[in-house]
Protein backbone atom coordinates (compact mmCIF):
# COMPACT_ATOMS: atom_id res chain seq x y z
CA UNK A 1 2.80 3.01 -7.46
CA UNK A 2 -0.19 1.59 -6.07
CA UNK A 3 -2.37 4.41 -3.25
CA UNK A 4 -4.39 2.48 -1.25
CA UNK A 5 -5.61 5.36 0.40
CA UNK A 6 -7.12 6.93 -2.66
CA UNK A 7 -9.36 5.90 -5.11
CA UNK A 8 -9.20 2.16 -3.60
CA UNK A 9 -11.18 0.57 -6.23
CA UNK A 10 -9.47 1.66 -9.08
CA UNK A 11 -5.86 0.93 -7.25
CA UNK A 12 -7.09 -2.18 -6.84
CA UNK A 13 -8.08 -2.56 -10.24
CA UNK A 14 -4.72 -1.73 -11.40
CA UNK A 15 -3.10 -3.96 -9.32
CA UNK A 16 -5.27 -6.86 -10.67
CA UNK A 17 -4.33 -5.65 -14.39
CA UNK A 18 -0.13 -5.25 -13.39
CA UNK A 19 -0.66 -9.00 -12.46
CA UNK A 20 -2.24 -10.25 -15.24
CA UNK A 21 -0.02 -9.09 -17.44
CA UNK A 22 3.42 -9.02 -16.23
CA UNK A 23 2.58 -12.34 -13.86
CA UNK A 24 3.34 -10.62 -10.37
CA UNK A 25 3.78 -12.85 -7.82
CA UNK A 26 4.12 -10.34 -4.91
CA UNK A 27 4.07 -7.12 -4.00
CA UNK A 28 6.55 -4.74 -2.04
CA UNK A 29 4.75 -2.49 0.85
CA UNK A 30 6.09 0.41 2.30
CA UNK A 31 4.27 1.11 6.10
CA UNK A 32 5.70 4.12 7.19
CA UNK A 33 2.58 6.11 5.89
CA UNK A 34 -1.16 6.10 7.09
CA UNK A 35 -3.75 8.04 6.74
CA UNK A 36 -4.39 9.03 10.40
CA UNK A 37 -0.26 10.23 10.59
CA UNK A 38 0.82 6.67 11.45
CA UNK A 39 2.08 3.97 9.78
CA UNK A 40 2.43 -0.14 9.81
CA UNK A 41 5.04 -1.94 11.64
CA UNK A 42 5.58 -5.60 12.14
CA UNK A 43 5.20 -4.38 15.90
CA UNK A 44 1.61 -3.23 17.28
CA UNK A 45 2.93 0.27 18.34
CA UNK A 46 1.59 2.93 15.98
CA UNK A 47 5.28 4.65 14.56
CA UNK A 48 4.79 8.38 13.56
CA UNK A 49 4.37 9.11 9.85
CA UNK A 50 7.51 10.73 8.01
CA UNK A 51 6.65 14.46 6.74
């Protein structure tokens, strides 16, 4: 599980060492968490985060 809202250097880090070795090609997101208590959408309406 990649946390992009901790440690983002290191997550990133990781993420560059999952695709080197196992040849990832993409990556799933999940946007219903932010770290202001909203989360992504594909709209531009800020959507409340699940607690």
């Amino acid at each position: 599980m990649v946390l992009p809202n901790y440690n983002q250097a290191a997550q990133f880090d990781g993420m560059q060492n999952v695709k080197e070795m196992y040849r990832v090609g993409a990556w799933k997101v999940y946007t219903p968490w932010g770290p202001n208590g909203t989360g992504s959408t594909t709209s531009t309406t800020p959507t409340p985060a699940s607690r």
